[in-house]
PDB file of N, CA and C in Angstrom:
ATOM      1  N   UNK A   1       7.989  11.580 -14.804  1.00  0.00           N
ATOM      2  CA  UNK A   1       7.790  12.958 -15.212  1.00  0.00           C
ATOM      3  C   UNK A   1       8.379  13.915 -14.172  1.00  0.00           C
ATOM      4  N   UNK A   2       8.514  13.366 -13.097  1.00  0.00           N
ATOM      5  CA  UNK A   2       8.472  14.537 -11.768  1.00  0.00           C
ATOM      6  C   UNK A   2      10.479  14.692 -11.749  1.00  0.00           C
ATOM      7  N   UNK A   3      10.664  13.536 -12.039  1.00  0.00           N
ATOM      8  CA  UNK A   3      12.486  12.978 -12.086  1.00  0.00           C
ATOM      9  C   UNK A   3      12.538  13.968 -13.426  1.00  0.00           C
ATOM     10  N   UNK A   4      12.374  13.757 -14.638  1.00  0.00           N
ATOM     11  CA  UNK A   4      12.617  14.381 -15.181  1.00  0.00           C
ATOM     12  C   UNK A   4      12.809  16.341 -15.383  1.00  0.00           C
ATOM     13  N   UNK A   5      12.099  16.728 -14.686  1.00  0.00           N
ATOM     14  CA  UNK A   5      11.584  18.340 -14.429  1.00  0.00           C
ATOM     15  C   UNK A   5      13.275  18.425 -13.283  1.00  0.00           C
ATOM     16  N   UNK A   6      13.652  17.478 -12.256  1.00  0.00           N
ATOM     17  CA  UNK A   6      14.394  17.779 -11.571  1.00  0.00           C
ATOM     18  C   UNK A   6      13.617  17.681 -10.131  1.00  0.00           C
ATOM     19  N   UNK A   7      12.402  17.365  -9.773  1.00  0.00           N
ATOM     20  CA  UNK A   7      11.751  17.604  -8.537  1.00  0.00           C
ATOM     21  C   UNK A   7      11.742  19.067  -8.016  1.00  0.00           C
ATOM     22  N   UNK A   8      11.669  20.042  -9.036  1.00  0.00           N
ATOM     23  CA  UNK A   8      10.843  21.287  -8.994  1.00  0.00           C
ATOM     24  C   UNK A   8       9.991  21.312 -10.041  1.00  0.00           C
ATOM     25  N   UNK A   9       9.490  20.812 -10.245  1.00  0.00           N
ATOM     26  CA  UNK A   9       8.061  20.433 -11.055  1.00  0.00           C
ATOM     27  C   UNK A   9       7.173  21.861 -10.747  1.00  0.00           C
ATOM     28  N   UNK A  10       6.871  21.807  -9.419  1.00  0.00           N
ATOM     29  CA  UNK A  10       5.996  22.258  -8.613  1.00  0.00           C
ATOM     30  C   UNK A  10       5.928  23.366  -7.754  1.00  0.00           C
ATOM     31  N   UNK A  11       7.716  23.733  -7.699  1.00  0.00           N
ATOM     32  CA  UNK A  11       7.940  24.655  -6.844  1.00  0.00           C
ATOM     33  C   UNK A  11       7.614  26.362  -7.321  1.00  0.00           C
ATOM     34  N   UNK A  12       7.503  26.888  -6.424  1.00  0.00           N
ATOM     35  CA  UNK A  12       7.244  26.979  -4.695  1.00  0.00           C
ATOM     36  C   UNK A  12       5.904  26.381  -4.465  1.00  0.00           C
ATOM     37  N   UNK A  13       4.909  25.911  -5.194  1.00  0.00           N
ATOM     38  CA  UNK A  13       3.482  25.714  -4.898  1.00  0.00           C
ATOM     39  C   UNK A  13       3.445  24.750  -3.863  1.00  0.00           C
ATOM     40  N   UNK A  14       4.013  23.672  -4.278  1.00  0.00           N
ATOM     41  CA  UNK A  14       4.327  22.147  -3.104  1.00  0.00           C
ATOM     42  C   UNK A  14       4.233  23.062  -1.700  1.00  0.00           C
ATOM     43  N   UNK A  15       5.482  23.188  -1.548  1.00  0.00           N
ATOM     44  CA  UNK A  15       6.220  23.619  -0.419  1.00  0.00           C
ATOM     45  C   UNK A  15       5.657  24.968   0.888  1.00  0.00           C
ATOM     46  N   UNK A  16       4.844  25.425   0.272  1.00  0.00           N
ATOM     47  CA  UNK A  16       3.668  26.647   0.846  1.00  0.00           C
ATOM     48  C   UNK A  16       2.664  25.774   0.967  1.00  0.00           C
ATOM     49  N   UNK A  17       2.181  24.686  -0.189  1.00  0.00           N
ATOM     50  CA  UNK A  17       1.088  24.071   0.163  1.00  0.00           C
ATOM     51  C   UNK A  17       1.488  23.063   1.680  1.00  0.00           C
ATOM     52  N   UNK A  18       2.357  22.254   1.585  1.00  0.00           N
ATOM     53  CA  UNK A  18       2.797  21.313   2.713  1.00  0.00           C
ATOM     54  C   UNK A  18       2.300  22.406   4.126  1.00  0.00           C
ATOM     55  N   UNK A  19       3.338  23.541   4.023  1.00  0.00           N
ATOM     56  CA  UNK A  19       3.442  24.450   5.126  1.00  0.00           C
ATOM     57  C   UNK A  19       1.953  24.362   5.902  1.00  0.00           C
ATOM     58  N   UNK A  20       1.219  25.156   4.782  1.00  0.00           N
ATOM     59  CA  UNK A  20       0.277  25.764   5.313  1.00  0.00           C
ATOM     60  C   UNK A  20      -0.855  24.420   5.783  1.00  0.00           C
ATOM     61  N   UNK A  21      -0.583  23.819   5.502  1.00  0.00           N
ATOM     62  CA  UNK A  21      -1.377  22.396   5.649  1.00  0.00           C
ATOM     63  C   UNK A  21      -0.940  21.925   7.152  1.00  0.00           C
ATOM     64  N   UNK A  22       0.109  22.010   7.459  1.00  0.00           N
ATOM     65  CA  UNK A  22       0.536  21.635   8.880  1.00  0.00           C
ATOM     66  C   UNK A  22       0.495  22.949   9.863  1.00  0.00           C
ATOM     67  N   UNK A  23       0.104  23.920   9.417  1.00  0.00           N
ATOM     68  CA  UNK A  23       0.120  25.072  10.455  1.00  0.00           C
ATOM     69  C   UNK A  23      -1.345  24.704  10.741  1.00  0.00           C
ATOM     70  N   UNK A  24      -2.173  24.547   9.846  1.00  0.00           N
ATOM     71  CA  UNK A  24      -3.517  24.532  10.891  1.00  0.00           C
ATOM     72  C   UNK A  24      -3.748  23.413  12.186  1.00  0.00           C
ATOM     73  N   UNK A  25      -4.923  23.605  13.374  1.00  0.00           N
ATOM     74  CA  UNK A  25      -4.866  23.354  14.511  1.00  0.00           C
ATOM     75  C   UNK A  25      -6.014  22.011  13.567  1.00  0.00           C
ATOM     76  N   UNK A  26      -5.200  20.917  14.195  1.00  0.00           N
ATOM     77  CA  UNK A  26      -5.913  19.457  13.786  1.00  0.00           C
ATOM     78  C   UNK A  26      -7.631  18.734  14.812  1.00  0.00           C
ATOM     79  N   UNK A  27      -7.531  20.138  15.985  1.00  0.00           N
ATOM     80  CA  UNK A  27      -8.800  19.249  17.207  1.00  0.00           C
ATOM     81  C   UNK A  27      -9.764  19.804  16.525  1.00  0.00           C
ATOM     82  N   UNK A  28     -10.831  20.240  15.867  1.00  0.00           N
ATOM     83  CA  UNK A  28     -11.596  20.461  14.949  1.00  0.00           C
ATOM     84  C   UNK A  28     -11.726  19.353  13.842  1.00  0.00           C
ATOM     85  N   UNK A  29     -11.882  18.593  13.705  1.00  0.00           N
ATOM     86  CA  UNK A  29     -12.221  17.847  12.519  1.00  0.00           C
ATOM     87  C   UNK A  29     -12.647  19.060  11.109  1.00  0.00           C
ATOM     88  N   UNK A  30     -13.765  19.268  11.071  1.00  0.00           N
ATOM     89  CA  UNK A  30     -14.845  20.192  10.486  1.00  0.00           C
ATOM     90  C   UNK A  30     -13.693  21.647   9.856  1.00  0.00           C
ATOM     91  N   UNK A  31     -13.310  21.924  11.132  1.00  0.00           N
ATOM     92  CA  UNK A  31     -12.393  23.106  10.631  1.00  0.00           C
ATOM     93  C   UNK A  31     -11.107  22.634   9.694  1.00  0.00           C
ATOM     94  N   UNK A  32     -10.895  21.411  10.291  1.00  0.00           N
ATOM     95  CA  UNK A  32      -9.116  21.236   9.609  1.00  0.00           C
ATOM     96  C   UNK A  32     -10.099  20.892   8.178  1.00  0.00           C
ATOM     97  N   UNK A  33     -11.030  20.298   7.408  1.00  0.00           N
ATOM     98  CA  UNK A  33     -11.609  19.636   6.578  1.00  0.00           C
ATOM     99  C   UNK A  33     -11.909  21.173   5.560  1.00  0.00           C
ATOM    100  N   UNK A  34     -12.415  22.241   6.486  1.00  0.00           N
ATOM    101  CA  UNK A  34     -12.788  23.297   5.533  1.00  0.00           C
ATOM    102  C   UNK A  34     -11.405  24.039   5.045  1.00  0.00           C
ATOM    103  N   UNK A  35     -10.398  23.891   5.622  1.00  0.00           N
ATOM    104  CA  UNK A  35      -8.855  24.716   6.206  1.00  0.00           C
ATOM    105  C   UNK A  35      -8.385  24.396   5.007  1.00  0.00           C
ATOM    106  N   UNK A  36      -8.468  22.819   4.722  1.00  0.00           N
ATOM    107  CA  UNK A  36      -7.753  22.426   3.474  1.00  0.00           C
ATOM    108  C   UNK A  36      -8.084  22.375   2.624  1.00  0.00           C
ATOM    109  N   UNK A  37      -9.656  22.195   2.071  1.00  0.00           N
ATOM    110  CA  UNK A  37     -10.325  22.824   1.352  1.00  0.00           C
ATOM    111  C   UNK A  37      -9.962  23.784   0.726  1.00  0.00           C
ATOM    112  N   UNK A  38      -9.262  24.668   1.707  1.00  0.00           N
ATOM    113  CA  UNK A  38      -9.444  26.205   1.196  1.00  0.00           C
ATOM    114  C   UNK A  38      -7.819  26.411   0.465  1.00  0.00           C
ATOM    115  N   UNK A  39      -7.008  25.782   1.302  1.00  0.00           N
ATOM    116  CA  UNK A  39      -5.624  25.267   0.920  1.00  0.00           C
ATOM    117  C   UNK A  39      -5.606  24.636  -0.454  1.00  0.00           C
ATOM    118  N   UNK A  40      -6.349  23.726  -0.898  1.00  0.00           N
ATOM    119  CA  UNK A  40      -6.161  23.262  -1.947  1.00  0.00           C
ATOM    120  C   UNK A  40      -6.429  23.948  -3.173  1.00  0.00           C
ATOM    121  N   UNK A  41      -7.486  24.916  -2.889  1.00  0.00           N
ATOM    122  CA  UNK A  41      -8.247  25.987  -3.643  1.00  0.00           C
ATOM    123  C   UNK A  41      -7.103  26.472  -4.209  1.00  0.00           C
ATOM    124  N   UNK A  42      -6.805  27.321  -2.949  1.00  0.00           N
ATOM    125  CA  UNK A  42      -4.908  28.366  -3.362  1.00  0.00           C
ATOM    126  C   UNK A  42      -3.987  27.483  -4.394  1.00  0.00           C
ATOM    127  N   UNK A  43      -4.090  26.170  -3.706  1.00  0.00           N
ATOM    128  CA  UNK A  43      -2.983  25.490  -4.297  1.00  0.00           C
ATOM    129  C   UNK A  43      -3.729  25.452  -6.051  1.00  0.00           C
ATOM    130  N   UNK A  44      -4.399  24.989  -6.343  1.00  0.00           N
ATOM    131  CA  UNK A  44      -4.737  24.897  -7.876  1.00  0.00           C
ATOM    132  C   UNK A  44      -5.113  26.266  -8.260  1.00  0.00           C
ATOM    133  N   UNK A  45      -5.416  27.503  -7.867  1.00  0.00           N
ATOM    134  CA  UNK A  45      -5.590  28.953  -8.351  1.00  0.00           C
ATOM    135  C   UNK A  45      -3.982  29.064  -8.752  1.00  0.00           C
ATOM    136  N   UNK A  46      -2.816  28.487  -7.361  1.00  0.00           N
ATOM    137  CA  UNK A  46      -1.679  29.220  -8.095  1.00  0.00           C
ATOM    138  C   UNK A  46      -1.021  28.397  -9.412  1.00  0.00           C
ATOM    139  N   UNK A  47      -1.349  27.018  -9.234  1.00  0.00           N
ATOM    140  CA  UNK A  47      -1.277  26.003 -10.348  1.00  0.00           C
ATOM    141  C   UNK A  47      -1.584  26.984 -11.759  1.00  0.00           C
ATOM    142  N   UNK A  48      -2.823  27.120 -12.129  1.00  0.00           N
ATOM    143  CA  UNK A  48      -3.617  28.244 -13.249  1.00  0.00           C
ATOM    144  C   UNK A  48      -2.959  29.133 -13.416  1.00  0.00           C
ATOM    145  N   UNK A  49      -2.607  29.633 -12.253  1.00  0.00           N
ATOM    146  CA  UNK A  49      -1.842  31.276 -12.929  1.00  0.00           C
ATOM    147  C   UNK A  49      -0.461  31.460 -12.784  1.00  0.00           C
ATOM    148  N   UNK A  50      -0.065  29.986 -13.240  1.00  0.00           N
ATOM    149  CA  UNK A  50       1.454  29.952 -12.632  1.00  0.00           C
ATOM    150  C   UNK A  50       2.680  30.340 -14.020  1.00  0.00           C
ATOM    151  N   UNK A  51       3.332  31.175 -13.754  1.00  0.00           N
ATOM    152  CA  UNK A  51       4.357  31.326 -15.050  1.00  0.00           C
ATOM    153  C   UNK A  51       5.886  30.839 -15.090  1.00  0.00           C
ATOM    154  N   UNK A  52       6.305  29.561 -15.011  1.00  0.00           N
ATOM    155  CA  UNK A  52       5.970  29.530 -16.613  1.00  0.00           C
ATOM    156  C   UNK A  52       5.469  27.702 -16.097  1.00  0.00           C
ATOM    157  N   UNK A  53       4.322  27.729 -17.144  1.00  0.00           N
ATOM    158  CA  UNK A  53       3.278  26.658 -17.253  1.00  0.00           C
ATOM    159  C   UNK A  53       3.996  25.273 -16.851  1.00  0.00           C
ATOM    160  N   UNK A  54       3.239  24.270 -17.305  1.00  0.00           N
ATOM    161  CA  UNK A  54       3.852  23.328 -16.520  1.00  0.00           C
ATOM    162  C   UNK A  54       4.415  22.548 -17.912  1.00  0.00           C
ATOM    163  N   UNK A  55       5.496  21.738 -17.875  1.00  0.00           N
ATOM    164  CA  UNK A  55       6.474  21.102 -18.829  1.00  0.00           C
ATOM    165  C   UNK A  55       5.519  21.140 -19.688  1.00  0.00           C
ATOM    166  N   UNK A  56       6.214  20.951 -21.198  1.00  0.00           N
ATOM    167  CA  UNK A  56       5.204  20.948 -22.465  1.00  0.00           C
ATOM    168  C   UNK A  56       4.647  18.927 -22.735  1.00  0.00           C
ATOM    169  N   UNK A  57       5.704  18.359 -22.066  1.00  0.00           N
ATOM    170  CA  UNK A  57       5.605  16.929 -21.958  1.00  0.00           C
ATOM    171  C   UNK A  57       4.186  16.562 -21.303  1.00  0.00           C
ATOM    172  N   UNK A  58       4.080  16.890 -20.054  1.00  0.00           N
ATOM    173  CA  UNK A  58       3.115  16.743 -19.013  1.00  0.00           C
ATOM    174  C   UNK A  58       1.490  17.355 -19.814  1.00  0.00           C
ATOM    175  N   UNK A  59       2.224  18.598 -20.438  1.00  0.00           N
ATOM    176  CA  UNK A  59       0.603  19.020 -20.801  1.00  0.00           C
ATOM    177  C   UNK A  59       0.115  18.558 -22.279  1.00  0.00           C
ATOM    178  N   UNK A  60       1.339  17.840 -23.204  1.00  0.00           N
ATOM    179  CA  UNK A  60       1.302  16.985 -24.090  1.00  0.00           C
ATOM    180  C   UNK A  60       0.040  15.609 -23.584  1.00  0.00           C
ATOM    181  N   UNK A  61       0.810  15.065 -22.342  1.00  0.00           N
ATOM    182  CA  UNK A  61       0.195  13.741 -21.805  1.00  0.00           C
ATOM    183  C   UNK A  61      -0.993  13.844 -21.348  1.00  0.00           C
ATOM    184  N   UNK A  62      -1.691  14.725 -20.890  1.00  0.00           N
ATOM    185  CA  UNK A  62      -2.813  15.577 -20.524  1.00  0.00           C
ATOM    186  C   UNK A  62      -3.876  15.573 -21.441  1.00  0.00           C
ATOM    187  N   UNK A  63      -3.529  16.119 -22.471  1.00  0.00           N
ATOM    188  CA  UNK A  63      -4.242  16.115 -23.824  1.00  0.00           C
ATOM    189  C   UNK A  63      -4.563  14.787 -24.551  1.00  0.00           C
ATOM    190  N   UNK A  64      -3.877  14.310 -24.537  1.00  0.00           N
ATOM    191  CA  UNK A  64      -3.657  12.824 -25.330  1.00  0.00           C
ATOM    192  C   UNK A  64      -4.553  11.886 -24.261  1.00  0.00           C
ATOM    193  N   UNK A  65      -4.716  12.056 -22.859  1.00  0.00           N
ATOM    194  CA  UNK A  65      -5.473  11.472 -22.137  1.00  0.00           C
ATOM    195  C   UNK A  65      -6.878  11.918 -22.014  1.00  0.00           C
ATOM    196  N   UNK A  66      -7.233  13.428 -22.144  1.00  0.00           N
ATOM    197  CA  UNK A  66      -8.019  13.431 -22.346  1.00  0.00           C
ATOM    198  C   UNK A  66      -8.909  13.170 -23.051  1.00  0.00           C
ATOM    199  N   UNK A  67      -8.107  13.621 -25.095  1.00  0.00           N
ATOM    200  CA  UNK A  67      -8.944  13.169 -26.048  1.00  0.00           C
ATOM    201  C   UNK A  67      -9.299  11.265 -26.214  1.00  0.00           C
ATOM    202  N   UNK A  68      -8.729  10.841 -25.659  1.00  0.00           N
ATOM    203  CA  UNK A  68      -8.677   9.119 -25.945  1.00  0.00           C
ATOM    204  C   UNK A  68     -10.120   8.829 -25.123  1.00  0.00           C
ATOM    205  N   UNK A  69     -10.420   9.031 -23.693  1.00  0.00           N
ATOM    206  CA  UNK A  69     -11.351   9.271 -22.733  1.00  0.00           C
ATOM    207  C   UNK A  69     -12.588   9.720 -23.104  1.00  0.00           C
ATOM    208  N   UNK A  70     -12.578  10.748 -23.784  1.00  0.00           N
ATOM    209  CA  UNK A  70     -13.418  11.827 -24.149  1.00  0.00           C
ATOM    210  C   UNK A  70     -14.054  10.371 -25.655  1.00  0.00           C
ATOM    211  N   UNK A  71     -13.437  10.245 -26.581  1.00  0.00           N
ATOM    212  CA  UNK A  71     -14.186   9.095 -27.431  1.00  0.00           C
ATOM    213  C   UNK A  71     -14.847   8.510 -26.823  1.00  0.00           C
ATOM    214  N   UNK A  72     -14.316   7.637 -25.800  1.00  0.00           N
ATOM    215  CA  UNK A  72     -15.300   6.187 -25.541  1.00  0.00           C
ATOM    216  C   UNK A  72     -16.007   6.375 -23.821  1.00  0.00           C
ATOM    217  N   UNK A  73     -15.492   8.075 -23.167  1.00  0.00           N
ATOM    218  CA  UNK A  73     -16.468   7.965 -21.971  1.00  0.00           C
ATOM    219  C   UNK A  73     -17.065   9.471 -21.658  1.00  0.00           C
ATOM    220  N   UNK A  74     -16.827  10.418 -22.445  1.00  0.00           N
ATOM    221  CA  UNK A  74     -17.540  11.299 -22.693  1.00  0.00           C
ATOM    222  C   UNK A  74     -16.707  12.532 -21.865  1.00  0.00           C
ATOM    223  N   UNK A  75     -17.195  14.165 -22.091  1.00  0.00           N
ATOM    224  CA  UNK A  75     -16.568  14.960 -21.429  1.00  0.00           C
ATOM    225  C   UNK A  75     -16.587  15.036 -20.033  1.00  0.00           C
ATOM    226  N   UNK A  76     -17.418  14.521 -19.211  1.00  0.00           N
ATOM    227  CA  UNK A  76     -16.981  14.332 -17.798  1.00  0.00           C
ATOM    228  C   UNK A  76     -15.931  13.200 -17.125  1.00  0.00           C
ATOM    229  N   UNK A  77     -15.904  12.566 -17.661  1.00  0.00           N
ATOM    230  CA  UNK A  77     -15.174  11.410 -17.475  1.00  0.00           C
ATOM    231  C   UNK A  77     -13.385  11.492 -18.045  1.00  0.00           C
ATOM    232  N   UNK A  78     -13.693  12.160 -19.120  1.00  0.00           N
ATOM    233  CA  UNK A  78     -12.620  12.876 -19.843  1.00  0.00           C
ATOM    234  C   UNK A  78     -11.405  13.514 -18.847  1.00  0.00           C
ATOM    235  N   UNK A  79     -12.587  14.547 -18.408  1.00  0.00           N
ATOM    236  CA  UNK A  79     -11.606  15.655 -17.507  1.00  0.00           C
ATOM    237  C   UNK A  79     -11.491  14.825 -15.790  1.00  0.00           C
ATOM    238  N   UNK A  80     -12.115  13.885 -15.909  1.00  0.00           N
ATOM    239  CA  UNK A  80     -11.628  13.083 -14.630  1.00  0.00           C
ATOM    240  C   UNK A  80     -10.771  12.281 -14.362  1.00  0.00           C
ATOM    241  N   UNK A  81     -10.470  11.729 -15.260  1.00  0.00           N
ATOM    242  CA  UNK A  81      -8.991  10.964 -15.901  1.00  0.00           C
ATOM    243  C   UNK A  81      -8.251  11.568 -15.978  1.00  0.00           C
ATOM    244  N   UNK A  82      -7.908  13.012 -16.548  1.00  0.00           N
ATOM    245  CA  UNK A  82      -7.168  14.540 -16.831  1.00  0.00           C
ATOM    246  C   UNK A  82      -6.675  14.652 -15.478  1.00  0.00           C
ATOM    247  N   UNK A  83      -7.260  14.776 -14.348  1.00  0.00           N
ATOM    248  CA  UNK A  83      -7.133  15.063 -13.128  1.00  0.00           C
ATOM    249  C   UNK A  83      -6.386  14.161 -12.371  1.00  0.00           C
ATOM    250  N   UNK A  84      -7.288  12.782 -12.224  1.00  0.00           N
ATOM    251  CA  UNK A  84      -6.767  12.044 -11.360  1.00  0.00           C
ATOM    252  C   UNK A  84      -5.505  11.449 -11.174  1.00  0.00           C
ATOM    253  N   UNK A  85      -5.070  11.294 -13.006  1.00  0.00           N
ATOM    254  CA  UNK A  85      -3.805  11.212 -13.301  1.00  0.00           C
ATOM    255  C   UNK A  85      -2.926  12.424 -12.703  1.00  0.00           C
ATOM    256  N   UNK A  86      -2.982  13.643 -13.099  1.00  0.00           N
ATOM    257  CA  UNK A  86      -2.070  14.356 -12.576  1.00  0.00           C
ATOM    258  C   UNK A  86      -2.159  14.442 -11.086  1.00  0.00           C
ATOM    259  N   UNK A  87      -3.359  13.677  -9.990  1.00  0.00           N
ATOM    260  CA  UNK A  87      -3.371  13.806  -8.724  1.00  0.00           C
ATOM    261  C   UNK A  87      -1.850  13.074  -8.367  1.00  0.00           C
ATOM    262  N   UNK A  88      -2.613  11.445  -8.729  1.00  0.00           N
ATOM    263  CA  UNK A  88      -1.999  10.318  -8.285  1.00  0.00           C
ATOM    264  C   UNK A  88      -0.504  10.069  -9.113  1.00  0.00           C
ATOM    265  N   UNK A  89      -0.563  10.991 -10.091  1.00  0.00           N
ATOM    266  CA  UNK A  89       1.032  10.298 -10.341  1.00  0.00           C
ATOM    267  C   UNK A  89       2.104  11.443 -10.472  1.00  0.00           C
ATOM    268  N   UNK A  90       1.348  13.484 -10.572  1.00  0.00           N
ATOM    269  CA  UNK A  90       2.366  13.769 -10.300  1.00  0.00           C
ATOM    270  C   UNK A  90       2.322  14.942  -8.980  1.00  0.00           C
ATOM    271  N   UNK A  91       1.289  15.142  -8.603  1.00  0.00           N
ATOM    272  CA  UNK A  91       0.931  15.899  -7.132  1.00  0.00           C
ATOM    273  C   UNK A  91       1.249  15.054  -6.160  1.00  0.00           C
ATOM    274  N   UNK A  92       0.589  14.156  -5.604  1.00  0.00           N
ATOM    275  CA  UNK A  92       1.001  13.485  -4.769  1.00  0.00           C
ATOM    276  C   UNK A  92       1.994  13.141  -4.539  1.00  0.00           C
ATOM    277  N   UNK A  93       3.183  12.342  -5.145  1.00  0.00           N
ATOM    278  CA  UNK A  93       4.299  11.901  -5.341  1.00  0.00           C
ATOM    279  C   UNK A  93       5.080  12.701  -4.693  1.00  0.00           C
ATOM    280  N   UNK A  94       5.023  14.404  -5.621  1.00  0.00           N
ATOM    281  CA  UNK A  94       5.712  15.461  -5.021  1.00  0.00           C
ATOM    282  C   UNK A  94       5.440  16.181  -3.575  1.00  0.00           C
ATOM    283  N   UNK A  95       4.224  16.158  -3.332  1.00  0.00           N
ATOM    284  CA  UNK A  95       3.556  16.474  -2.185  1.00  0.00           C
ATOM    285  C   UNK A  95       4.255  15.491  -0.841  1.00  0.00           C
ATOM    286  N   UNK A  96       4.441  13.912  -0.953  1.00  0.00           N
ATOM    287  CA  UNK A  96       4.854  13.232  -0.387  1.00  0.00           C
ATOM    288  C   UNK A  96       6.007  13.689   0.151  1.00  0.00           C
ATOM    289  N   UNK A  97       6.545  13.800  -1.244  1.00  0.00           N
ATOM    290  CA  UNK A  97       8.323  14.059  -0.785  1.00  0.00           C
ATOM    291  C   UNK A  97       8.568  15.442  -0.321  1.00  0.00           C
ATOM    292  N   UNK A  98       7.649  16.064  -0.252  1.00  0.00           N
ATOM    293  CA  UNK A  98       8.045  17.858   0.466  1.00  0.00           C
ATOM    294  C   UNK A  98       7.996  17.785   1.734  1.00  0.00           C
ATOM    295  N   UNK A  99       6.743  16.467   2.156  1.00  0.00           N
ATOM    296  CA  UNK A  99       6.093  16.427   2.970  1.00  0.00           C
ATOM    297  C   UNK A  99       7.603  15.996   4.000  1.00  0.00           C
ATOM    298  N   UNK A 100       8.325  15.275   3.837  1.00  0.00           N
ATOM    299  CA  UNK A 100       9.723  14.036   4.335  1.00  0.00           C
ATOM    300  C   UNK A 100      10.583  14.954   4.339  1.00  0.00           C
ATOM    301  N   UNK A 101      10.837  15.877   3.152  1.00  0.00           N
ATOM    302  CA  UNK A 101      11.917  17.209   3.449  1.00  0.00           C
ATOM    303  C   UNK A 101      11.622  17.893   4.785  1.00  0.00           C
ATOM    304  N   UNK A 102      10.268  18.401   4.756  1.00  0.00           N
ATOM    305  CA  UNK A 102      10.141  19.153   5.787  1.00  0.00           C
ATOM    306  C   UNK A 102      10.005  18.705   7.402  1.00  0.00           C
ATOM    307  N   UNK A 103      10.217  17.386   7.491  1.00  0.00           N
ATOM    308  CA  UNK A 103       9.462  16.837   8.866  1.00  0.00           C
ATOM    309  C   UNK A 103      10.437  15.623   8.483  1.00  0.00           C
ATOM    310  N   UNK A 104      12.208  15.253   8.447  1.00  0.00           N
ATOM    311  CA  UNK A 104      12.316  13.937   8.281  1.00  0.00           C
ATOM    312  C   UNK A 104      12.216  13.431   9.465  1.00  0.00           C
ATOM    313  N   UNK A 105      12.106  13.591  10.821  1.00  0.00           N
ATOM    314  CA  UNK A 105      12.194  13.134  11.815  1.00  0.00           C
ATOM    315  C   UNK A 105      10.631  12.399  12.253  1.00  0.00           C
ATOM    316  N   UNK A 106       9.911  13.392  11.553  1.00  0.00           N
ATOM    317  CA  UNK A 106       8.409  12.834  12.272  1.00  0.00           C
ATOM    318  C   UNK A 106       7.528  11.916  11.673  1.00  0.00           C
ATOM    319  N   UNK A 107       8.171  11.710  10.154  1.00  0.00           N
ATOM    320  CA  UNK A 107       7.193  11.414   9.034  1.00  0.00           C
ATOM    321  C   UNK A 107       6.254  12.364   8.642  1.00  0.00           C
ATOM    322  N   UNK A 108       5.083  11.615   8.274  1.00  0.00           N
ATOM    323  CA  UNK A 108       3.698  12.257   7.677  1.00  0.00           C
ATOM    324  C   UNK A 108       3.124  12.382   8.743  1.00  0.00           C
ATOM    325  N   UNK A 109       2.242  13.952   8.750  1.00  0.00           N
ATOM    326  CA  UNK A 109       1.678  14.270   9.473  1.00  0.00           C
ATOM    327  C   UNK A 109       0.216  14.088   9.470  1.00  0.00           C
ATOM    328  N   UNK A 110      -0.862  13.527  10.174  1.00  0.00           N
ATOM    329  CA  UNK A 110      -2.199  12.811   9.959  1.00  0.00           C
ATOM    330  C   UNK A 110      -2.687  14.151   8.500  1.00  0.00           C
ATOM    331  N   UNK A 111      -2.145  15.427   8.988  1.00  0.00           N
ATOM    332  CA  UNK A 111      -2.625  16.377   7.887  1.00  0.00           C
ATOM    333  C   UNK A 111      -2.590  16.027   6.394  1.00  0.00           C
ATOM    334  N   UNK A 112      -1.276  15.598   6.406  1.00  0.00           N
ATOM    335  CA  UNK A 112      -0.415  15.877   5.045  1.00  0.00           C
ATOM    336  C   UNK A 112      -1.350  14.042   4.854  1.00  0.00           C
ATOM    337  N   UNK A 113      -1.265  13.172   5.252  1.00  0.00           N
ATOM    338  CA  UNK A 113      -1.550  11.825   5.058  1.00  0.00           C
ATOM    339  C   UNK A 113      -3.219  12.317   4.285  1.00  0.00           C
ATOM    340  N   UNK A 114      -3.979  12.932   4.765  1.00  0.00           N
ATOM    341  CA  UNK A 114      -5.541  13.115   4.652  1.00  0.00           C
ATOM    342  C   UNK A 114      -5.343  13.685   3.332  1.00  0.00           C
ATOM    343  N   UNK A 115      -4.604  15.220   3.204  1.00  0.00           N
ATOM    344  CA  UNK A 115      -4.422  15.800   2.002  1.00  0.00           C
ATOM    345  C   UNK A 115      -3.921  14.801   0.974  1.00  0.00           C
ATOM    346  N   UNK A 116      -3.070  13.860   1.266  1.00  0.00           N
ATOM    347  CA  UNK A 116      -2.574  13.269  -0.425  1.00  0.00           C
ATOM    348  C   UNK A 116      -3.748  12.416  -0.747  1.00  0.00           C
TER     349      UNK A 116
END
């Protein structure tokens, strides 16, 4: 799905999200934990109010996963499948690879590793 879009699926959201994820100060445990928290917040507020929406494919596959879920494990379970799928197969993925654009020298940063 992510090949298909061109690997701007996501953009600019990825790429501010990566940023701001490595600007915070990592000796805090507690703080870096609330930091991204708050990061991720932004990141799915701008997801919601993003124009123009996300491929009609993706939010096709979305639907179709949810209603199948929703029969045999009910509406919480539904929208958790909804999610996790779009975590693990098309956030992350992209998140990874912003992560390697921006830092090819260093790899993943313990930040960016915690966030995916």
């Amino acid at each position: 799905m992510v090949q298909v879009a061109g690997g701007n699926l996501l953009a600019p959201e990825v790429p501010d999200l990566v940023r701001e994820v490595n600007a915070h100060d990592a000796r805090d445990p507690d703080v870096t934990a609330r930091a991204m928290h708050l990061e991720v917040e932004r990141f799915t507020g701008r997801l919601a109010s993003r124009a123009p929406p996300l491929p009609q494919g993706l939010v096709h596959l979305c639907h179709y996963l949810y209603h199948a879920a929703e029969v045999k494990f009910g509406v919480l379970a539904a929208a958790n499948s909804v999610v996790m799928m779009l975590v693990s197969r098309v956030i992350t993925p992209i998140v990874l690879r912003e992560a390697q654009r921006q830092g090819p020298d260093t790899g993943f940063s313990k930040k960016i590793s915690e966030l995916s």
